[in-house]
C-alpha atoms as a PDB file:
ATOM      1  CA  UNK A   1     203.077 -83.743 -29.142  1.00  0.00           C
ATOM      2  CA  UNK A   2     205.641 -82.090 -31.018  1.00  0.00           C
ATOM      3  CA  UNK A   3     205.087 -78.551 -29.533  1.00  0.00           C
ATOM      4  CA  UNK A   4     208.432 -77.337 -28.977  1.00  0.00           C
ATOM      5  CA  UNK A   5     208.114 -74.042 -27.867  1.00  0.00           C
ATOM      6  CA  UNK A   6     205.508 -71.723 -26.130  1.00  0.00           C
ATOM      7  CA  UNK A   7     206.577 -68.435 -24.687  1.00  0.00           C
ATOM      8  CA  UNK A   8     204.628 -65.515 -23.151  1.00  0.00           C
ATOM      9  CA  UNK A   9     206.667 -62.246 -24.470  1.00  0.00           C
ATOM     10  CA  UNK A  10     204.171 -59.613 -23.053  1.00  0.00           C
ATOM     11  CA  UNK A  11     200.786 -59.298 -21.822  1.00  0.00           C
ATOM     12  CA  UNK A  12     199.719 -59.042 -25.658  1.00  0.00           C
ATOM     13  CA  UNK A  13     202.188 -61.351 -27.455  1.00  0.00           C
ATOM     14  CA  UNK A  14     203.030 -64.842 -27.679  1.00  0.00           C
ATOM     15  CA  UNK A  15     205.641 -66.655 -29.518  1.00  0.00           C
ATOM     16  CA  UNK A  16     205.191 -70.785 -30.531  1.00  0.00           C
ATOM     17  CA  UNK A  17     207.636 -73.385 -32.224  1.00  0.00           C
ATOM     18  CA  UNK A  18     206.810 -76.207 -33.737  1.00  0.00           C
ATOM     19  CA  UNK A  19     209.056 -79.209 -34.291  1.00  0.00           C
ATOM     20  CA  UNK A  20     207.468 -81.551 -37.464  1.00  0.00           C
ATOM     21  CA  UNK A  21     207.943 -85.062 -36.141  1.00  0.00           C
ATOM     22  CA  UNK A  22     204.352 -86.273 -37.209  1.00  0.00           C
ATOM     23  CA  UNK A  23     203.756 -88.174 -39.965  1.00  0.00           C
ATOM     24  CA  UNK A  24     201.443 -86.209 -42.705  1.00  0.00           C
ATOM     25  CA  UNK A  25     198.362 -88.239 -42.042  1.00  0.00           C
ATOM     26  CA  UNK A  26     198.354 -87.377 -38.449  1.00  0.00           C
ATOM     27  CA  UNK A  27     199.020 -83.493 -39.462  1.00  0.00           C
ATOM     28  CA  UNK A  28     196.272 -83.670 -42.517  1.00  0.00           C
ATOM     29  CA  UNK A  29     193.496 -85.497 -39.847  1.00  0.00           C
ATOM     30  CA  UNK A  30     194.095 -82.458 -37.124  1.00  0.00           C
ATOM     31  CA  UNK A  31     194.184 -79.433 -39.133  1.00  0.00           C
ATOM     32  CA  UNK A  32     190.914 -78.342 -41.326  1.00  0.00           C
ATOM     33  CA  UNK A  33     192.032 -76.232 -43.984  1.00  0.00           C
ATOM     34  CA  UNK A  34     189.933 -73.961 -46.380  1.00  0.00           C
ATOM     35  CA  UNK A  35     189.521 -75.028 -49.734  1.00  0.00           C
ATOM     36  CA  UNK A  36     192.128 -72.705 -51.219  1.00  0.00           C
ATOM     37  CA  UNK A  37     194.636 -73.859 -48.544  1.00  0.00           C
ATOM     38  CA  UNK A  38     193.894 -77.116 -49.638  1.00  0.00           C
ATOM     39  CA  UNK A  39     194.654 -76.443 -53.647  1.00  0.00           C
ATOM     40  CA  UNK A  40     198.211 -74.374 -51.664  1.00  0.00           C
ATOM     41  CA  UNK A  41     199.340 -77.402 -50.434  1.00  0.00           C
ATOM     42  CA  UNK A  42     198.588 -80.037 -53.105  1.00  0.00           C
ATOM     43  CA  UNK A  43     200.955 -78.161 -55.584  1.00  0.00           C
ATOM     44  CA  UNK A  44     203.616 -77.822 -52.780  1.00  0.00           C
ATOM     45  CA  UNK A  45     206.433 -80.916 -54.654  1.00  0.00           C
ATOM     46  CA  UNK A  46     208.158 -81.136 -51.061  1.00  0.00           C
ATOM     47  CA  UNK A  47     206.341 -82.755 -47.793  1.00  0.00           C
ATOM     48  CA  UNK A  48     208.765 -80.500 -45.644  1.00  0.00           C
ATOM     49  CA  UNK A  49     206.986 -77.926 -47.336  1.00  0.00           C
ATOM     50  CA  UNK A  50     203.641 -79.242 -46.642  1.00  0.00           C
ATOM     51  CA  UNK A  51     204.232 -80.449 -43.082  1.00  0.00           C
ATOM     52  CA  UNK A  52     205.576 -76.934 -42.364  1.00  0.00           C
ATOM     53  CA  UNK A  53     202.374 -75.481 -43.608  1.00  0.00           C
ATOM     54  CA  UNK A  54     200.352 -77.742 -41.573  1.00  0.00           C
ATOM     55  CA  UNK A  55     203.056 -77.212 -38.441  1.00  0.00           C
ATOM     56  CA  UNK A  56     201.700 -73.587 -38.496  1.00  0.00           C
ATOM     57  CA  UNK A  57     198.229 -74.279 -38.305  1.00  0.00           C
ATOM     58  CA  UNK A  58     198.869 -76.547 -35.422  1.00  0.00           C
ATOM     59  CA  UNK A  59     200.339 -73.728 -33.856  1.00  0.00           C
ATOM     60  CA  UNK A  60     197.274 -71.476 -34.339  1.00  0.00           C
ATOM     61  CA  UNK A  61     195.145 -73.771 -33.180  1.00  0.00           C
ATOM     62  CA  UNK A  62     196.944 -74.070 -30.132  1.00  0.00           C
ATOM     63  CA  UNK A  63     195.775 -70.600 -29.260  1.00  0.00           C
ATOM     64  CA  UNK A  64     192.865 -70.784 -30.415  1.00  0.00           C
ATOM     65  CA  UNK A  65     192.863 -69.777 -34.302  1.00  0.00           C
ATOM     66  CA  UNK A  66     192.331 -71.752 -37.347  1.00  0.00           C
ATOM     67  CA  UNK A  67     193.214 -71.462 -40.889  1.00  0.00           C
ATOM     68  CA  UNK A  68     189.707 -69.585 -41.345  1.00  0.00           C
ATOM     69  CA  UNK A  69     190.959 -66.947 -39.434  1.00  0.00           C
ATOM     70  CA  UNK A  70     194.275 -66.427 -41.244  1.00  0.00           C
ATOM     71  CA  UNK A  71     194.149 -64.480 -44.961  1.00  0.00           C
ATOM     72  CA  UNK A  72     196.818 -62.514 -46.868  1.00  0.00           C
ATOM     73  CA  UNK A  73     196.771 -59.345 -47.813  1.00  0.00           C
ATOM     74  CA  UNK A  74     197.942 -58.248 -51.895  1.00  0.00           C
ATOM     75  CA  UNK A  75     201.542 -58.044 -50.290  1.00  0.00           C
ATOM     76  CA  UNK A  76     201.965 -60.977 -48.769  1.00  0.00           C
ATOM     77  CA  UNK A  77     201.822 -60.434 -45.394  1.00  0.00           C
ATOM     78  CA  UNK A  78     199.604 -62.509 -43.213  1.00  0.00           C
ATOM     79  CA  UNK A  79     196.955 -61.145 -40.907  1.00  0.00           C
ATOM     80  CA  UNK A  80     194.158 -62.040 -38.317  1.00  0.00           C
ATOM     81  CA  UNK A  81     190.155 -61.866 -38.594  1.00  0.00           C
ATOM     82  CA  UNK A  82     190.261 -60.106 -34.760  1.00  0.00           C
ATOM     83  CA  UNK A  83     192.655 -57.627 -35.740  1.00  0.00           C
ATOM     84  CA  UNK A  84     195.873 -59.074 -33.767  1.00  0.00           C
ATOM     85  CA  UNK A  85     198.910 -59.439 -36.379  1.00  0.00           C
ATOM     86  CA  UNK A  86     200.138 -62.670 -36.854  1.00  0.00           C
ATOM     87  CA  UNK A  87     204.182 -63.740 -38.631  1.00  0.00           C
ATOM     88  CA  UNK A  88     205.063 -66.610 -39.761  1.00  0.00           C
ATOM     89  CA  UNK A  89     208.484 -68.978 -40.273  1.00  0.00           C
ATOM     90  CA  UNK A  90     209.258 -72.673 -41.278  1.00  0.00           C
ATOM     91  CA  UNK A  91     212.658 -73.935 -41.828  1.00  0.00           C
ATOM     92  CA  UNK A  92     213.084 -77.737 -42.012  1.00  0.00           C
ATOM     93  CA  UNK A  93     212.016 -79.635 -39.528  1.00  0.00           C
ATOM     94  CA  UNK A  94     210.413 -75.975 -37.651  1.00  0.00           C
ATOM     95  CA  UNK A  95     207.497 -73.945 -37.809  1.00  0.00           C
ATOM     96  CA  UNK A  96     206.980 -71.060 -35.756  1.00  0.00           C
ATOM     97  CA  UNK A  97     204.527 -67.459 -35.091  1.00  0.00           C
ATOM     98  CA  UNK A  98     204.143 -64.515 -33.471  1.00  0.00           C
ATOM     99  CA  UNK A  99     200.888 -63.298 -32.422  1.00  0.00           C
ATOM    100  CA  UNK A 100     200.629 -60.110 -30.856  1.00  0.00           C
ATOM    101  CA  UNK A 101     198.583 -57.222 -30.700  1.00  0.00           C
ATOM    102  CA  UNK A 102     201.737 -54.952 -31.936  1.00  0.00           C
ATOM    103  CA  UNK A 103     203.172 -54.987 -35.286  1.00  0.00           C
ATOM    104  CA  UNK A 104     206.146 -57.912 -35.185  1.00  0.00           C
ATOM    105  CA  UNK A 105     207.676 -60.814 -37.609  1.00  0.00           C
ATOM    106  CA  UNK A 106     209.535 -63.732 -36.986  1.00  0.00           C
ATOM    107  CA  UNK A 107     212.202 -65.248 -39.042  1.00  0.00           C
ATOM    108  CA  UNK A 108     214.385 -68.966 -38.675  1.00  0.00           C
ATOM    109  CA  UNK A 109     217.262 -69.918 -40.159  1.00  0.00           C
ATOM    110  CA  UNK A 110     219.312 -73.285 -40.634  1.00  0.00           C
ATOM    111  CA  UNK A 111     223.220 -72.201 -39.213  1.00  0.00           C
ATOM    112  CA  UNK A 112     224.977 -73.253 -42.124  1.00  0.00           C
ATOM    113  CA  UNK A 113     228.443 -71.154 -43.559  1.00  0.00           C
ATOM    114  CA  UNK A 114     226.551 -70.609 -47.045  1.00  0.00           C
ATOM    115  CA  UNK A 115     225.669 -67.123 -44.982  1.00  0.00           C
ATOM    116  CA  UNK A 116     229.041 -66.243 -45.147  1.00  0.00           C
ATOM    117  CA  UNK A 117     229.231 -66.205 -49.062  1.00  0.00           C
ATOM    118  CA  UNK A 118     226.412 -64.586 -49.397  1.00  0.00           C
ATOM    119  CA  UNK A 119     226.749 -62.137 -46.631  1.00  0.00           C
ATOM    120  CA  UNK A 120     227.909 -58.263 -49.230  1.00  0.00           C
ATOM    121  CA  UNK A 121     223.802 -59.244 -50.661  1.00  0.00           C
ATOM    122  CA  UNK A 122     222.065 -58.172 -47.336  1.00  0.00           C
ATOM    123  CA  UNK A 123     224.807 -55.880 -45.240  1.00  0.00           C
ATOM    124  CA  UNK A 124     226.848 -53.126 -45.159  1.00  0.00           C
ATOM    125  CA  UNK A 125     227.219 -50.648 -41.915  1.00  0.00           C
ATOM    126  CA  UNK A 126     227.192 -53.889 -40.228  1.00  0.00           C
ATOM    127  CA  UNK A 127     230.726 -54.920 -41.297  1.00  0.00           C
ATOM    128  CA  UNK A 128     232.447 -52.247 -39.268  1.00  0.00           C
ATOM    129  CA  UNK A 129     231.820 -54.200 -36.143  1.00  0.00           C
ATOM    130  CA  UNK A 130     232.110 -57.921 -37.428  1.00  0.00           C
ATOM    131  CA  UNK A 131     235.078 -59.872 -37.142  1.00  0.00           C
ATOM    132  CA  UNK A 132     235.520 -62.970 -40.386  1.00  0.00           C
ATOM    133  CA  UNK A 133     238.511 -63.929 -38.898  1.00  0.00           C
ATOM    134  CA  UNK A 134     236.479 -65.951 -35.861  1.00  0.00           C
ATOM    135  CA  UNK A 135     234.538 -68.397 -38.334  1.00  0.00           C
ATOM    136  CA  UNK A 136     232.352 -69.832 -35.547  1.00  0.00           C
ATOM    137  CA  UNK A 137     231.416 -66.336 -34.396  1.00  0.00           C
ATOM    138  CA  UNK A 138     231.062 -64.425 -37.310  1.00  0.00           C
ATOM    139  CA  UNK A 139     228.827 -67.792 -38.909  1.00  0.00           C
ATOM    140  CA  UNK A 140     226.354 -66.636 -36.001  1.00  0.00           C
ATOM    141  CA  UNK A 141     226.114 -62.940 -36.148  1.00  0.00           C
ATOM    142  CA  UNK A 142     225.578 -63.489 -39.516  1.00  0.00           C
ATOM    143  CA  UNK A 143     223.026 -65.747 -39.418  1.00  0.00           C
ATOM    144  CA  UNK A 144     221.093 -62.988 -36.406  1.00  0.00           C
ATOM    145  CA  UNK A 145     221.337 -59.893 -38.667  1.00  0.00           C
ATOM    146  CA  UNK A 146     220.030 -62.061 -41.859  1.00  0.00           C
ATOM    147  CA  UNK A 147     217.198 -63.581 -39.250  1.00  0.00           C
ATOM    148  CA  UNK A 148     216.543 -59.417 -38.177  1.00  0.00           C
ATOM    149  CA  UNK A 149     216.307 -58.459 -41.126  1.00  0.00           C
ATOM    150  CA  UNK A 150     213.934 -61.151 -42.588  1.00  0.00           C
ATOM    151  CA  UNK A 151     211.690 -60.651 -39.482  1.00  0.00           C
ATOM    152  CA  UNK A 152     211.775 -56.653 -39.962  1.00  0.00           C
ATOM    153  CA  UNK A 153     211.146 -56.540 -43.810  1.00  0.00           C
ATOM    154  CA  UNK A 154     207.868 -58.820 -42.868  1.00  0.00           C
ATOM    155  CA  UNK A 155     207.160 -56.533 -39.884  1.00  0.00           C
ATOM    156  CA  UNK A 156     206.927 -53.602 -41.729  1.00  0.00           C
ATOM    157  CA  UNK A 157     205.892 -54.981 -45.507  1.00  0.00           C
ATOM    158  CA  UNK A 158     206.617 -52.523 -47.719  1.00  0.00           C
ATOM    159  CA  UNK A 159     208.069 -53.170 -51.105  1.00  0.00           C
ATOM    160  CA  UNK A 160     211.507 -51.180 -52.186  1.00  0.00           C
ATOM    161  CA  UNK A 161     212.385 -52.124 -48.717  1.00  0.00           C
ATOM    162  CA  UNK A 162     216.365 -52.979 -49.133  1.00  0.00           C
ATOM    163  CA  UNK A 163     217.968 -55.288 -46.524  1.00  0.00           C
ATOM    164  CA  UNK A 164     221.298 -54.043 -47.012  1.00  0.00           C
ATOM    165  CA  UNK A 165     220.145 -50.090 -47.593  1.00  0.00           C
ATOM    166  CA  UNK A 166     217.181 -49.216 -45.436  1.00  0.00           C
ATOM    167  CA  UNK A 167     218.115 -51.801 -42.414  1.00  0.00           C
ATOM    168  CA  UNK A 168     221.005 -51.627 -39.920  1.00  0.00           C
ATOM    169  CA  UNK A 169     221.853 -53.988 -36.882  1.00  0.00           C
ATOM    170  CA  UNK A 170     223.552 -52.513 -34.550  1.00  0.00           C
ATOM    171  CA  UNK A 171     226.180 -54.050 -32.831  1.00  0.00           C
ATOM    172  CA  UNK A 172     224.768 -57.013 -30.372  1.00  0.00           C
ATOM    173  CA  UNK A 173     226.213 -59.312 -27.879  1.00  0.00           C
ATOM    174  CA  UNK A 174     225.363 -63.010 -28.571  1.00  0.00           C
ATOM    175  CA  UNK A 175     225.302 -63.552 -24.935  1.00  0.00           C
ATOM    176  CA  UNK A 176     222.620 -61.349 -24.288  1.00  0.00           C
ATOM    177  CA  UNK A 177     220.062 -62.720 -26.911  1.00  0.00           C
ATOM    178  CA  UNK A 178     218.814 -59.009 -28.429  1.00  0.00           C
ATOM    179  CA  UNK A 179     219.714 -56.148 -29.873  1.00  0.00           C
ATOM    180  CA  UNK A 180     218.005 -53.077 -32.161  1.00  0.00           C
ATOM    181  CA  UNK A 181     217.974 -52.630 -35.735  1.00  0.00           C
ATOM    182  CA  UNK A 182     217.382 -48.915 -37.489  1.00  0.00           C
ATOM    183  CA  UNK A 183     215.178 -48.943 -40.378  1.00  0.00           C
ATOM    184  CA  UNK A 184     215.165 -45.680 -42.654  1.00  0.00           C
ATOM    185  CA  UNK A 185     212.599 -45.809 -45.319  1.00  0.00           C
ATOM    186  CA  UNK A 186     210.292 -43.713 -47.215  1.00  0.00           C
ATOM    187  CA  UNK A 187     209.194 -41.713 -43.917  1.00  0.00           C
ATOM    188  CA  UNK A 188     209.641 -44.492 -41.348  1.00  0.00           C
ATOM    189  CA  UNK A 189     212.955 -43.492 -39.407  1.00  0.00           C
ATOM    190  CA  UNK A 190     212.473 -45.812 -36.491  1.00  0.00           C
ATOM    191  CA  UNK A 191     214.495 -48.406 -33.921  1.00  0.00           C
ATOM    192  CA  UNK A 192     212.965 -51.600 -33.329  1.00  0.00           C
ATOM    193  CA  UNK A 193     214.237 -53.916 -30.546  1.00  0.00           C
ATOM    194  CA  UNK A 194     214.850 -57.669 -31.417  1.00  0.00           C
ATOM    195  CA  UNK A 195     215.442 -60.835 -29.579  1.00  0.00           C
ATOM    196  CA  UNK A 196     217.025 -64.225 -30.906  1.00  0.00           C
ATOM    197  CA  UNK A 197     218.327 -67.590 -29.771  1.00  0.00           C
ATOM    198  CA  UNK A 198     219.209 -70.531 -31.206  1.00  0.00           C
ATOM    199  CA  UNK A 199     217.830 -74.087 -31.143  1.00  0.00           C
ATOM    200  CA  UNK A 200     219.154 -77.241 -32.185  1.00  0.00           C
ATOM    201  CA  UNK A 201     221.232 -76.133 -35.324  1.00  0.00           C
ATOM    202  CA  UNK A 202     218.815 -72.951 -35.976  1.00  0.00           C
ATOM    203  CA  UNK A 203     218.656 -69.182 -34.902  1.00  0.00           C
ATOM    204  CA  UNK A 204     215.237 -68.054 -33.567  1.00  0.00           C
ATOM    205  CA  UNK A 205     214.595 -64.250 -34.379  1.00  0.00           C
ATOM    206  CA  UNK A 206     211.503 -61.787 -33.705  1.00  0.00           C
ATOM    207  CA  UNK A 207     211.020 -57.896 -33.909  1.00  0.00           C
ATOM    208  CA  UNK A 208     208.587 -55.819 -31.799  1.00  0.00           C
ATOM    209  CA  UNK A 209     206.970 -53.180 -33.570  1.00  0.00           C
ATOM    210  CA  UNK A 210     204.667 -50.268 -32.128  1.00  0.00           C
END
């Protein structure tokens, strides 16, 4: 059973990981899929792809949801038929959500130095606290503020929304596994709290909401 993770956050939020170690027929024969979910994942070229897809449905069904209670909205972002908001990440061989009845999103990433190259695309404020010349450490904070701000652009969902503009992480210790991040946009001026870790090669980020 290749649950990985299952974690409690509050009375109205839970957080699940998924680790794909099944073969495809064993994913395809527990999940039941709607029939547009089933067109999705016959065009998807990569079976990491597909086994992630069916990884998060395993994961909703472990609480109790199916793929007939997830739809999209014309932005992207995924919802719930009973109102709670749902996020969703897969990276690899990991899928994970976020369920809760506050507004959240979720956000993995592989720990891999390609972050550093690309790191002037997604911040700014946040290089007056970082440190390049500790390549182990700065590799990680990088890889938490680009997981923040993944899982706060889904939280929120609004297009226009600039990583490297609108979002700031403040300065976070990786010992203590959370931090805040501002967000000034449009008329949200707001500070969300966030929590990471990492597991097995990959950081592990989600965002509380209101």
């Amino acid at each position: 059973m290749p649950l990985y993770k299952s974690v409690t956050i509050n009375a109205n939020t839970r957080l699940l990981v998924w680790k794909n170690t099944e073969s495809m027929e064993e994913l395809s024969a527990a999940v039941t899929l709607k029939d547009v979910c089933v067109n999705k994942m016959d065009k998807m070229k990569s079976e990491s792809h597909r086994k992630a897809f069916l990884g998060v449905r395993m994961l909703m069904q472990e609480i109790g949801y199916t793929d007939f209670d997830l739809y999209y909205s014309a932005d992207g972002k995924p919802h719930l038929t009973d109102g709670n908001n749902i996020s969703i990440t897969h990276s690899y061989a990991f899928s994970a959500i976020i369920v809760s009845s506050q507004n959240i999103g979720i956000d993995m990433e592989m720990q891999r130095e390609k972050v550093i190259t690309i790191a002037e695309k997604f911040l700014l404020p946040e290089f007056a606290y970082l440190d390049p010349t500790h390549l182990e450490t700065y590799m990680q904070n990088l890889i938490v503020i680009w997981g923040v701000k993944e899982a706060v652009y889904k939280m929120i969902s609004r297009s226009g929304l600039s990583f490297k503009q609108n979002i700031e992480v403040l300065p976070f210790k990786m010992e203590e596994a959370t931090g805040k991040a501002n967000v000034k946009f449009e008329e949200i001026d707001a500070q969300y709290p966030f929590f990471f870790e990492e597991i097995e090669g990959f950081t592990l980020v989600y965002c509380l909401g209101s």
